[in-house]
C-alpha atoms as a PDB file:
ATOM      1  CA  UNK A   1      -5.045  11.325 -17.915  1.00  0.00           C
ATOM      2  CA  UNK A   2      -6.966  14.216 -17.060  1.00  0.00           C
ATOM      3  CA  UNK A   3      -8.356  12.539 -14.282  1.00  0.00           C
ATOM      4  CA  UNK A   4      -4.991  13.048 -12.302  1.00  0.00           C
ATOM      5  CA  UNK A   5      -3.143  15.823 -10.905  1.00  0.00           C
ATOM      6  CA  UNK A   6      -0.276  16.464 -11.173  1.00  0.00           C
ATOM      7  CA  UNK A   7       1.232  13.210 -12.512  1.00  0.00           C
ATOM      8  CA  UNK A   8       3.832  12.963 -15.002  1.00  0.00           C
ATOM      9  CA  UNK A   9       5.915  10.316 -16.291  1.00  0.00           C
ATOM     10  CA  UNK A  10       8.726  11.370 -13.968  1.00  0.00           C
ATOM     11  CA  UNK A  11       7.156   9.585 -11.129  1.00  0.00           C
ATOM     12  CA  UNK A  12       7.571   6.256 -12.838  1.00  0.00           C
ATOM     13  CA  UNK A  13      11.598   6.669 -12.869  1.00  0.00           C
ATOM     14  CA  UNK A  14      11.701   8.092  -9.236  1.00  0.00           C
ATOM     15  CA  UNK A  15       9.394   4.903  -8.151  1.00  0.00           C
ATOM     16  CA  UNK A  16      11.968   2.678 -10.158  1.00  0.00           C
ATOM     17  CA  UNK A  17      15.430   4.265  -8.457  1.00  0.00           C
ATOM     18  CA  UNK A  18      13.865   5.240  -4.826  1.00  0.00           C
ATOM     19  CA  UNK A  19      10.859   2.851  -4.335  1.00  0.00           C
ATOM     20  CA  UNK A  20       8.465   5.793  -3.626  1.00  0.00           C
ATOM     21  CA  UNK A  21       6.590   8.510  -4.316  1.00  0.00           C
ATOM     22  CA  UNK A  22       4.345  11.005  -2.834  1.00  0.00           C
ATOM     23  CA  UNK A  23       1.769  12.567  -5.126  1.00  0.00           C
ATOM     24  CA  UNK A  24       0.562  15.952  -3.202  1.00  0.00           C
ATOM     25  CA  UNK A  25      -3.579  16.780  -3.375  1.00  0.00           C
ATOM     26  CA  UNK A  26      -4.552  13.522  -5.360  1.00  0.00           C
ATOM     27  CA  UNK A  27      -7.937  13.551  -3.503  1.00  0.00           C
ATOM     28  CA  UNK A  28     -10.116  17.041  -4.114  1.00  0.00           C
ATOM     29  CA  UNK A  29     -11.751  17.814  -0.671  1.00  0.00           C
ATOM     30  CA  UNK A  30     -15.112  16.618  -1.977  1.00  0.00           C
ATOM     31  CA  UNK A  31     -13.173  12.912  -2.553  1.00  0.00           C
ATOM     32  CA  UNK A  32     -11.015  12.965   0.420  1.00  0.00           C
ATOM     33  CA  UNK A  33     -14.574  13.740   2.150  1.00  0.00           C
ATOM     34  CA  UNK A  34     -16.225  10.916   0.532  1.00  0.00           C
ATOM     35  CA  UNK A  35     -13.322   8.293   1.357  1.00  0.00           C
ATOM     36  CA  UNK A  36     -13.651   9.432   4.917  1.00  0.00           C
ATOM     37  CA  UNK A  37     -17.438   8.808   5.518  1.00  0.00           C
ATOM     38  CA  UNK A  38     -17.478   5.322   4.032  1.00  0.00           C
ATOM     39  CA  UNK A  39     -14.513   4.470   6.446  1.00  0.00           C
ATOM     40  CA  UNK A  40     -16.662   6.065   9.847  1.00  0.00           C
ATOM     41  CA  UNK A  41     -18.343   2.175  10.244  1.00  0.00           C
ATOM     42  CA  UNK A  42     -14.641   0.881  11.307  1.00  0.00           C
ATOM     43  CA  UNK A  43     -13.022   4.553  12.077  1.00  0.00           C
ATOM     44  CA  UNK A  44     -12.598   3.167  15.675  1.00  0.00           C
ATOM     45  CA  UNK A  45     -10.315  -0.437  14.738  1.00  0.00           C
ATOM     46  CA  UNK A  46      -6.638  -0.491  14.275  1.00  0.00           C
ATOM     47  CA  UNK A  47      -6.386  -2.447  11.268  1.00  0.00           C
ATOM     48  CA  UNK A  48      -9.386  -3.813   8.945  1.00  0.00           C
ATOM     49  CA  UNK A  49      -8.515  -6.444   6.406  1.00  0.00           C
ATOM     50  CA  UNK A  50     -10.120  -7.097   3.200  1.00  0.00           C
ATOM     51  CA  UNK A  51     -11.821  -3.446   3.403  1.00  0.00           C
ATOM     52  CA  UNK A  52     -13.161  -3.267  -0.525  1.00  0.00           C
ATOM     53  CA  UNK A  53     -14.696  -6.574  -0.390  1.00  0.00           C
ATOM     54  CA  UNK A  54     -16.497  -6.565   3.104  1.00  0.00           C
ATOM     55  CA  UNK A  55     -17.240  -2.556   2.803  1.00  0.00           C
ATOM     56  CA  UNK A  56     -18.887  -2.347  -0.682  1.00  0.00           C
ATOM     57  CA  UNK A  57     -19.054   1.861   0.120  1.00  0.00           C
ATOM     58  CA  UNK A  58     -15.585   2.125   1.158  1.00  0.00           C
ATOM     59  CA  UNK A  59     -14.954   0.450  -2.823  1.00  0.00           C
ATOM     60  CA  UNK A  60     -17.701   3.082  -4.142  1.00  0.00           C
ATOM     61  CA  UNK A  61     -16.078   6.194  -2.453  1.00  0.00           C
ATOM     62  CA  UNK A  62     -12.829   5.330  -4.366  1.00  0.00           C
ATOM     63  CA  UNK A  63     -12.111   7.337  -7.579  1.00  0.00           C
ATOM     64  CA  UNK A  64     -11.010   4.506  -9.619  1.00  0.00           C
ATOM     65  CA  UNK A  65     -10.764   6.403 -12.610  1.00  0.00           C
ATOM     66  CA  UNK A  66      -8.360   8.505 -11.369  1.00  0.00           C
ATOM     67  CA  UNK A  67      -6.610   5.936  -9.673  1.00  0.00           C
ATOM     68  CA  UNK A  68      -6.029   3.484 -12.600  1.00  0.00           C
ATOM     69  CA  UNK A  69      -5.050   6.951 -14.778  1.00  0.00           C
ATOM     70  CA  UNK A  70      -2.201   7.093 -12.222  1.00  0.00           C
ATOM     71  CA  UNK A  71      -1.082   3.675 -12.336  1.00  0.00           C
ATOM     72  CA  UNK A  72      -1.327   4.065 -15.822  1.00  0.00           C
ATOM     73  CA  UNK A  73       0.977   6.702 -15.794  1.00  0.00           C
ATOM     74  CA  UNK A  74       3.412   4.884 -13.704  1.00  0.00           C
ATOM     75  CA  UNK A  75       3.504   1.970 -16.416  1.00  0.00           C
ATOM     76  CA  UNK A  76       1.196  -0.299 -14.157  1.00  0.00           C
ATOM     77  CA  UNK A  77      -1.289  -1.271 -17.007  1.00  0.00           C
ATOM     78  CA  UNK A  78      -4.178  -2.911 -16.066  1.00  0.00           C
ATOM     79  CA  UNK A  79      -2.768  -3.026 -12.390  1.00  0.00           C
ATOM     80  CA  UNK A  80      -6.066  -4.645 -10.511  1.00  0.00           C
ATOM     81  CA  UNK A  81      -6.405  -4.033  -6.343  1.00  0.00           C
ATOM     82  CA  UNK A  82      -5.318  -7.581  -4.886  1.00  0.00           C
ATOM     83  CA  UNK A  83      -5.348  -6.720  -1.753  1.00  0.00           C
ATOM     84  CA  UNK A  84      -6.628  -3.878   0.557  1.00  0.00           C
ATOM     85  CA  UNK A  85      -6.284  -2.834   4.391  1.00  0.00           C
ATOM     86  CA  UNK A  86      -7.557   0.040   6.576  1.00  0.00           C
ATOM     87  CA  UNK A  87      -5.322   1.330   9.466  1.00  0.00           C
ATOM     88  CA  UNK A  88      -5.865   3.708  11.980  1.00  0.00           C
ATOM     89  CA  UNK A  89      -3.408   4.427  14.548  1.00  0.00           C
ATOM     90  CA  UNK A  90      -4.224   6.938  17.195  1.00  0.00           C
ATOM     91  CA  UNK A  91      -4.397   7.583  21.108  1.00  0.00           C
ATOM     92  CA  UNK A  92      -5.764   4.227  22.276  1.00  0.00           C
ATOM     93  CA  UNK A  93      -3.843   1.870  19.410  1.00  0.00           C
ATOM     94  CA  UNK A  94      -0.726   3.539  18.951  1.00  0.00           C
ATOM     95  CA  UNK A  95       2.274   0.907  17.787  1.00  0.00           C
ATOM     96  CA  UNK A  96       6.031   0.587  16.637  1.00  0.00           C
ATOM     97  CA  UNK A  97       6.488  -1.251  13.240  1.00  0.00           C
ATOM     98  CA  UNK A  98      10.304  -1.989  12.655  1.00  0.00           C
ATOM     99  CA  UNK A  99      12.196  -2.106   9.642  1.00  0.00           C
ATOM    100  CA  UNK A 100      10.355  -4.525   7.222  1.00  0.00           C
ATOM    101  CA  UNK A 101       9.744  -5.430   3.653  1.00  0.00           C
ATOM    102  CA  UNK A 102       6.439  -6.692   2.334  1.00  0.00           C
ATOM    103  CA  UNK A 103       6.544  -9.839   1.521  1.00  0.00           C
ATOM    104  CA  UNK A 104       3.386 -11.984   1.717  1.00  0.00           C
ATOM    105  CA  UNK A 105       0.379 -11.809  -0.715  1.00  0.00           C
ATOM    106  CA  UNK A 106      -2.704 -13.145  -0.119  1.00  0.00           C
ATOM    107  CA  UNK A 107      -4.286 -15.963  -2.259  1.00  0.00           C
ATOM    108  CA  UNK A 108      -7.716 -17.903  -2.336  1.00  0.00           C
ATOM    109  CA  UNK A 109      -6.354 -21.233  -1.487  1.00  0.00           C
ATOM    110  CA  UNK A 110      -3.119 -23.136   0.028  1.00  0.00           C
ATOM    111  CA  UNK A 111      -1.034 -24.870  -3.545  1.00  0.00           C
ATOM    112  CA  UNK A 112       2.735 -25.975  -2.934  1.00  0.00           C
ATOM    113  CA  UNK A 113       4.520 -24.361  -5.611  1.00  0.00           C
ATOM    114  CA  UNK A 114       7.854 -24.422  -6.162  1.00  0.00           C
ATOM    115  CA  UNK A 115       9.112 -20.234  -5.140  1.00  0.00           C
ATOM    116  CA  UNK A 116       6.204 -19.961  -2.666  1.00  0.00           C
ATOM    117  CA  UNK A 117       6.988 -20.437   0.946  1.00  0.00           C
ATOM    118  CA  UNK A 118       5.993 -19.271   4.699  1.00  0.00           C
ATOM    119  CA  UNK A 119       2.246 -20.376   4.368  1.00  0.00           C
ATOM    120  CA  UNK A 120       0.131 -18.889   6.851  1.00  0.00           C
ATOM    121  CA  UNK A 121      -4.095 -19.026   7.323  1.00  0.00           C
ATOM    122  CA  UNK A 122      -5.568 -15.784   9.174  1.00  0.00           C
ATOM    123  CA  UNK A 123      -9.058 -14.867   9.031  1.00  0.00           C
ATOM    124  CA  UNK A 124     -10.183 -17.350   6.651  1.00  0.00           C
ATOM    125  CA  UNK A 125      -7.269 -16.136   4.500  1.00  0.00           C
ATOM    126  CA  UNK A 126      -4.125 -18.028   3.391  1.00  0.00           C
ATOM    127  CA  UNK A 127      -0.551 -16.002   3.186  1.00  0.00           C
ATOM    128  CA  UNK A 128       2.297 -16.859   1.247  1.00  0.00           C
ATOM    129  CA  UNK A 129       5.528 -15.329   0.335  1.00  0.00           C
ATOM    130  CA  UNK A 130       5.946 -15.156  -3.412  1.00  0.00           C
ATOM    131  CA  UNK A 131       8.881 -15.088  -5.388  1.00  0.00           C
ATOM    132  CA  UNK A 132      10.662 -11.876  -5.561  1.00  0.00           C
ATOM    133  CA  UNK A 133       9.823 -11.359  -9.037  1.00  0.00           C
ATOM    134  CA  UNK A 134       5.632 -11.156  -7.894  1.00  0.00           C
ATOM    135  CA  UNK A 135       6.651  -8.776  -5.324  1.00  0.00           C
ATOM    136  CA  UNK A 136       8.884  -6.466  -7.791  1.00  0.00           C
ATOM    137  CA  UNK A 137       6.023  -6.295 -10.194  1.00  0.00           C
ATOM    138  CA  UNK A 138       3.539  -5.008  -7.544  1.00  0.00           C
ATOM    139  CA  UNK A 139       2.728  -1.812  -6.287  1.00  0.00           C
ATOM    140  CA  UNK A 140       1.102   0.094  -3.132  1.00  0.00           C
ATOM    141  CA  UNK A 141      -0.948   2.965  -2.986  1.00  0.00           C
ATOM    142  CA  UNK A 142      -1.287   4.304   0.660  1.00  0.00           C
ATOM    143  CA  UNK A 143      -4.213   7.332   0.726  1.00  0.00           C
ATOM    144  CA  UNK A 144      -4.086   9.517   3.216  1.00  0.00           C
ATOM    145  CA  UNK A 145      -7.251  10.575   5.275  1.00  0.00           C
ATOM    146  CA  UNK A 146      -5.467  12.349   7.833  1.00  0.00           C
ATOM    147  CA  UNK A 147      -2.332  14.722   7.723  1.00  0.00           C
ATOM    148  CA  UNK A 148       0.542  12.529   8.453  1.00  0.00           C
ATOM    149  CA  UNK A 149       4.076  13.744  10.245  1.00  0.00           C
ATOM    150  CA  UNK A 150       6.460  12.365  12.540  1.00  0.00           C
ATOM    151  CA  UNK A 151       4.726  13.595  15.480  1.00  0.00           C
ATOM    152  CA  UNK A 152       1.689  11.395  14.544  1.00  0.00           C
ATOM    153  CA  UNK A 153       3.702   8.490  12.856  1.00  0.00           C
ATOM    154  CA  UNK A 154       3.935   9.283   9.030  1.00  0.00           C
ATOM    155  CA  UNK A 155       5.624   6.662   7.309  1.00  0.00           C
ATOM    156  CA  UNK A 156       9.583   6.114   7.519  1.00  0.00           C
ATOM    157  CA  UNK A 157      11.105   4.438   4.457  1.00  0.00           C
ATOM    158  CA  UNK A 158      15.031   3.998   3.106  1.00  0.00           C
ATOM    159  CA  UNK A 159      15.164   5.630  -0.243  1.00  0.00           C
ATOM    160  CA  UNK A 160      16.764   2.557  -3.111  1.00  0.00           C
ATOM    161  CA  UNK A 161      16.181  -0.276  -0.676  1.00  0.00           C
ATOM    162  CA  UNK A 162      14.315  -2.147  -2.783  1.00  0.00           C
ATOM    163  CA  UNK A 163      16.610  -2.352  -5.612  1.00  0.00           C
ATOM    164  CA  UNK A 164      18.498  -5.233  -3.233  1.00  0.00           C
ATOM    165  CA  UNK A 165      15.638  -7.584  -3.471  1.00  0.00           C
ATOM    166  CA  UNK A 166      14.317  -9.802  -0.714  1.00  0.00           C
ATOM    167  CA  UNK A 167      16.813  -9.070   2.741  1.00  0.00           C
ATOM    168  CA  UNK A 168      17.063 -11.128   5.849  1.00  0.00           C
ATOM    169  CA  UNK A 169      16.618 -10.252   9.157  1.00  0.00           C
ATOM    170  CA  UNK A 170      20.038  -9.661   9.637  1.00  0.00           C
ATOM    171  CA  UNK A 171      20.294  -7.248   6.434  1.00  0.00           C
ATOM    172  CA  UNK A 172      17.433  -5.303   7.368  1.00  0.00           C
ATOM    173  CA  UNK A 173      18.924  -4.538  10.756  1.00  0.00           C
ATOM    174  CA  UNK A 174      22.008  -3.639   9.731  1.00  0.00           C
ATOM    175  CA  UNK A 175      20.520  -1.289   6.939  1.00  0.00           C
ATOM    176  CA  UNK A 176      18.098   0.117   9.456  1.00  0.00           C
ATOM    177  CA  UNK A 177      21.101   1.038  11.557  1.00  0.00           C
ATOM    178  CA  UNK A 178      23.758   2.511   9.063  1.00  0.00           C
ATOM    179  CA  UNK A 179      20.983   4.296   6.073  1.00  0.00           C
ATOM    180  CA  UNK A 180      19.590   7.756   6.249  1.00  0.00           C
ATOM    181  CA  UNK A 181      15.859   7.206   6.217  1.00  0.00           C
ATOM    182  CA  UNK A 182      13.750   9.869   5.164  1.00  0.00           C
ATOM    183  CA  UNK A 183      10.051  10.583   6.560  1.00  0.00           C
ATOM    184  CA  UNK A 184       6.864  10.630   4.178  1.00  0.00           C
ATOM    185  CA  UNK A 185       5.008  13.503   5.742  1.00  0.00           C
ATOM    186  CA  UNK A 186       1.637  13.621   3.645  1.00  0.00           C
ATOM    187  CA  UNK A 187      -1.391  16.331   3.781  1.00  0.00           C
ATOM    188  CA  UNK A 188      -4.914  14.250   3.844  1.00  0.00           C
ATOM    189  CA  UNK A 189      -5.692  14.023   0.212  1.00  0.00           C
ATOM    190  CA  UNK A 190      -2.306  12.501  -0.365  1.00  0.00           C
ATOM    191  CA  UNK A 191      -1.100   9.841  -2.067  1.00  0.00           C
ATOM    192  CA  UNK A 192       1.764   7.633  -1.330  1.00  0.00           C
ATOM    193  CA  UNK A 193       3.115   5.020  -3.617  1.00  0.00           C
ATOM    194  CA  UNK A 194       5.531   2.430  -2.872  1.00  0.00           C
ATOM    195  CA  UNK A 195       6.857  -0.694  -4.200  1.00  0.00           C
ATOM    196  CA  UNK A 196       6.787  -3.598  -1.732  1.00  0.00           C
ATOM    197  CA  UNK A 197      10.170  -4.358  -1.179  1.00  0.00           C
ATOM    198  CA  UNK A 198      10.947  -1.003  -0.020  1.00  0.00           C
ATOM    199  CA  UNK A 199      12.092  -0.784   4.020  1.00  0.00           C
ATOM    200  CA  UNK A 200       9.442   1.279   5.699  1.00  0.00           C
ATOM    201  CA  UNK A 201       8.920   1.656   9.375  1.00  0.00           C
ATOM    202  CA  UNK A 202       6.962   3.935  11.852  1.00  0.00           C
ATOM    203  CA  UNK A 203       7.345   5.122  15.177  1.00  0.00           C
ATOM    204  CA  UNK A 204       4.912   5.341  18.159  1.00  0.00           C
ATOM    205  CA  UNK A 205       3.071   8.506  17.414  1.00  0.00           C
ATOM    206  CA  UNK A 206       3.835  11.518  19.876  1.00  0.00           C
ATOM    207  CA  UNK A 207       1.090  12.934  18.866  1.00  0.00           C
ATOM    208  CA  UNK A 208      -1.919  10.769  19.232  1.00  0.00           C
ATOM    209  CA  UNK A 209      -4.427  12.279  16.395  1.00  0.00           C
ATOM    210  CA  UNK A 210      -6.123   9.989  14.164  1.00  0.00           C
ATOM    211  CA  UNK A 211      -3.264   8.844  11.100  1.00  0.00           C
ATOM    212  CA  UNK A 212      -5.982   6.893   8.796  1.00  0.00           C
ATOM    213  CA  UNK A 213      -5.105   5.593   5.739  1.00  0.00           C
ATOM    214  CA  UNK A 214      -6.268   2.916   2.715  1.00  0.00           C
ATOM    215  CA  UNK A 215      -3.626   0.784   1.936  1.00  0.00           C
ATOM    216  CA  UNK A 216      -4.130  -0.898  -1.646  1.00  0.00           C
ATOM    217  CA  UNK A 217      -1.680  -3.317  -3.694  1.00  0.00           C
ATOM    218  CA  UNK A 218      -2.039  -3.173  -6.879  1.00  0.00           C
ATOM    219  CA  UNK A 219      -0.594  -5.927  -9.505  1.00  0.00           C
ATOM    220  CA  UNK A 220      -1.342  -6.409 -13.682  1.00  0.00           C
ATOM    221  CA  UNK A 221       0.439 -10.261 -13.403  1.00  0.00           C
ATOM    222  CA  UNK A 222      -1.747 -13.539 -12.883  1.00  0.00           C
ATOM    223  CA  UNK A 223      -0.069 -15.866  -9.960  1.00  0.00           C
ATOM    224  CA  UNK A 224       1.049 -19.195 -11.437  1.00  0.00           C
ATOM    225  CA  UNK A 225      -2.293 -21.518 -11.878  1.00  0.00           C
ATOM    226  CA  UNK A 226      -3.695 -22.741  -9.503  1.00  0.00           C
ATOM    227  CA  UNK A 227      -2.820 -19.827  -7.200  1.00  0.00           C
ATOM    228  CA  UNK A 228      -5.459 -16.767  -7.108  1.00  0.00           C
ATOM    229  CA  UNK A 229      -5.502 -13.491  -5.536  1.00  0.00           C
ATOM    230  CA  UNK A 230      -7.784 -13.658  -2.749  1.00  0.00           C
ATOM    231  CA  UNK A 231      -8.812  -9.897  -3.224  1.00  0.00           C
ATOM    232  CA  UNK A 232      -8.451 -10.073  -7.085  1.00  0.00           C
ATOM    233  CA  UNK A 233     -11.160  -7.322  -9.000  1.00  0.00           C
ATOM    234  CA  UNK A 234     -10.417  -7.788 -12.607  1.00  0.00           C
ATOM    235  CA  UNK A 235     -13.996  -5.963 -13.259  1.00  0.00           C
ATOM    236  CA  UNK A 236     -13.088  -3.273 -16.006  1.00  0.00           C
ATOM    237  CA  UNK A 237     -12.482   0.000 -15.102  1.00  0.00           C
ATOM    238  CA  UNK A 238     -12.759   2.512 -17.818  1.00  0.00           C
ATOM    239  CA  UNK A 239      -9.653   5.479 -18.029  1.00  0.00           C
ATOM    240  CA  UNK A 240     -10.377   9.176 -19.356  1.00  0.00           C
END
């Protein structure tokens, strides 16, 4: 554990009651630095899918030591990336993102199975909504590159929402409307973690700096055979 700073085992009760947690200064400057040159090549797109497996450097410039020390921590043994997504919003792609849960994974080929629903095929890539029970047993890890705020779009998420498992439309409206959200402001360095099912939002930014982040979902499960992750690395990744 003495990869990680700051973490105790706190953080896995706050992620279990409120959905998320921000851990302050989990990249050192020489890391956050790293992260940041290895994500230049596609600094200038919105949203890059599949980031660790088409960007070898941008998988490189990741501690993953420290990172599976922190999953560790949160009780997320052997949690593997299974999927992985670069976003950048800023002054010429600058959008709204309602209310939402996560609720599609991504797997390496189309197998009707009783629980999985909502196919969809994007990019060479098939989508499917699991089960509830996949998606509870999953994890995000947002890094921040940038500092994040309201003015520039930090994330907006509703503290406990994920404790009512998978809501319709209607639900997430009417939650949206009546819930005191709070705002995850984050210094670059940062690290958010969130659990799927959480509602999370953002504005437009007001502010139109760059708001860059690596978004990775983490899971320890298999999927049911015959389903596979499609962004599955079960390589071993050794802990200090």
């Amino acid at each position: 554990m003495n990869e990680t700073i700051g973490i105790d085992q706190s953080i896995a009760a706050t992620l279990a009651s409120q959905g998320f947690f921000v851990v302050p200064g989990f990249l050192d400057e020489s890391e956050l630095q790293r992260l940041r040159e290895a994500c230049q090549p596609i600094s200038d797109q919105y949203g890059v899918r599949q980031v660790l497996q088409n960007y070898p450097s941008i998988h490189q410039a990741v501690n993953w030591n420290k990172l599976h020390a922190m999953l560790h921590a949160v009780e997320m043994i052997d949690a593997q990336p299974v999927r992985s997504i670069f976003f950048n919003k800023n002054a010429d792609h600058n959008w709204l993102v309602s209310w939402h849960q996560d609720m599609t994974i991504c797997v390496k080929q189309k197998t009707e199975l009783a629980g999985f629903s909502k196919w969809t095929y994007k990019k060479d890539v098939h989508y499917v909504e699991p089960p509830a029970a996949v998606l509870e047993a999953m994890l995000t890890c947002r890094l921040a590159l940038d500092d994040a705020s309201a003015e520039n779009a930090a994330l907006k998420v509703i503290a406990g929402s994920h404790q009512s498992g998978k809501l319709d439309e209607r639900q997430i409206v009417d939650i949206g409307q009546t819930t005191r959200h709070e705002t995850c402001v984050m210094r670059a360095g940062d690290i958010l973690l969130m659990k799927p099912l959480l509602l999370h939002a953002s504005d437009k930014a007001r502010l139109t700096s760059q708001r860059r982040v690596l978004h990775l979902e983490f899971s320890a499960s298999e999927l049911p055979p015959p389903l596979r992750w499609a962004e599955a690395d079960r390589q071993p990744v050794h802990v200090s």
